[in-house]
Protein backbone atom coordinates (compact mmCIF):
# COMPACT_ATOMS: atom_id res chain seq x y z
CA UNK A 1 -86.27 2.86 -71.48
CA UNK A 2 -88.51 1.84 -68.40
CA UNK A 3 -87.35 2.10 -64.93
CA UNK A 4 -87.14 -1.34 -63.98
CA UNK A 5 -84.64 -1.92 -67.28
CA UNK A 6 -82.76 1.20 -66.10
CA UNK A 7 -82.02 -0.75 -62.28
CA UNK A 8 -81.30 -4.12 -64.40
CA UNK A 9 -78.25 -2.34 -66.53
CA UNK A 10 -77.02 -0.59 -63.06
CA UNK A 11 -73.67 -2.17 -62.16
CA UNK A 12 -72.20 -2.38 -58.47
CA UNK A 13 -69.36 -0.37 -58.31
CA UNK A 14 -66.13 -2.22 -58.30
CA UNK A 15 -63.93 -3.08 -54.96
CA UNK A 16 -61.17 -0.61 -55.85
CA UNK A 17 -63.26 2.29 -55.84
CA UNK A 18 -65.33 1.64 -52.66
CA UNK A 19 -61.67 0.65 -50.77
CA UNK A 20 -60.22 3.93 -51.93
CA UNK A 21 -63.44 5.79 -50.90
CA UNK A 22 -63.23 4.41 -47.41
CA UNK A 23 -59.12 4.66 -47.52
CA UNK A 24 -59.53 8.31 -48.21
CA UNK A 25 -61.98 8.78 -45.35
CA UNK A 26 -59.76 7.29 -42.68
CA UNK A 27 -56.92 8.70 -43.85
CA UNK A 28 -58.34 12.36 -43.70
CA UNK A 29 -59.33 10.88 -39.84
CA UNK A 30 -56.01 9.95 -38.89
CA UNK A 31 -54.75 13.03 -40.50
CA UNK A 32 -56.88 15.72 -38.20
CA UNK A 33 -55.92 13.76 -35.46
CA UNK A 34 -52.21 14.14 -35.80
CA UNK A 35 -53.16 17.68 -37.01
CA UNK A 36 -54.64 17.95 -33.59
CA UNK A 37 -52.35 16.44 -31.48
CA UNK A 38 -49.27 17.55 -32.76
CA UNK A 39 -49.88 20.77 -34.53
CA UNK A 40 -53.03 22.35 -33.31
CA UNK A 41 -51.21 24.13 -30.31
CA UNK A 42 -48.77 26.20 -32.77
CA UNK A 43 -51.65 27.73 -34.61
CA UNK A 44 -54.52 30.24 -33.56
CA UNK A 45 -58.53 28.62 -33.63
CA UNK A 46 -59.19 30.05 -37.05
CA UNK A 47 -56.06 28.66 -38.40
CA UNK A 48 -57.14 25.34 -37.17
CA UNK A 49 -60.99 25.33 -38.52
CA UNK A 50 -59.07 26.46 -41.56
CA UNK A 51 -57.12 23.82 -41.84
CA UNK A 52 -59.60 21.71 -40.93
CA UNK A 53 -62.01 22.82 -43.98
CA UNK A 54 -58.95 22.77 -46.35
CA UNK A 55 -58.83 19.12 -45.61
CA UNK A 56 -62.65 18.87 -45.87
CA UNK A 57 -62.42 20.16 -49.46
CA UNK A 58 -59.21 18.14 -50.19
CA UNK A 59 -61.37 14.20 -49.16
CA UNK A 60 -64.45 16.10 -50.95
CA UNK A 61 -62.51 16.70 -54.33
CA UNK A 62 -60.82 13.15 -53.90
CA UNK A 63 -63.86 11.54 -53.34
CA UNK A 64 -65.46 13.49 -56.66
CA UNK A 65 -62.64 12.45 -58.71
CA UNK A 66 -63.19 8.67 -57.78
CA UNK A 67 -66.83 8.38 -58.30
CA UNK A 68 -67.89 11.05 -61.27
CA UNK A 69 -66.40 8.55 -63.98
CA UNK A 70 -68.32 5.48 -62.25
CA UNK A 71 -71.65 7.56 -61.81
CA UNK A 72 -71.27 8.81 -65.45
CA UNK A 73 -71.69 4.94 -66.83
CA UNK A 74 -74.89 4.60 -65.06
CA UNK A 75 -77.43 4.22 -67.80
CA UNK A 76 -79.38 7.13 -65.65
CA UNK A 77 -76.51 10.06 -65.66
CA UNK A 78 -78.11 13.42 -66.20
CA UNK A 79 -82.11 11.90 -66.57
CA UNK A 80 -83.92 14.45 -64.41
CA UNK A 81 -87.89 12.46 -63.72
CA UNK A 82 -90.87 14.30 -63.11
């Protein structure tokens, strides 16, 4: 299979996915900037970039869930050129 049949069979991922993409990556927003206005005080500076990277990982494995299945129907998955 050539490259230019390879970018024919690739398909647009569908609305849901890229909505719950972005969804996720405003919700993590609003949710460090409660975290910041309301919480942050209780809690010591390494507690907070703690929690902050907790939540980092959190969108990050979210995000990975979402779009793994979608990349792994692209008629490219796992072709390595060169």
């Amino acid at each position: 299979m050539d490259n230019e049949s390879i970018q024919k069979d690739k398909k647009q991922p569908g609305p849901l996915i890229m909505f719950a993409g972005i969804g996720i990556g405003f919700v993590w927003l609003l949710f460090v900037g409660i975290w910041l206005f309301f919480y942050a005080g209780g809690f010591s500076i390494l507690q907070n970039i703690g929690v902050f990277f907790l939540s980092l990982a959190v969108v990050a494995i979210l995000e990975t869930v979402i779009w793994i299945p979608w990349a792994m129907k692209q008629p490219d998955w796992g072709r390595r050129d060169g």
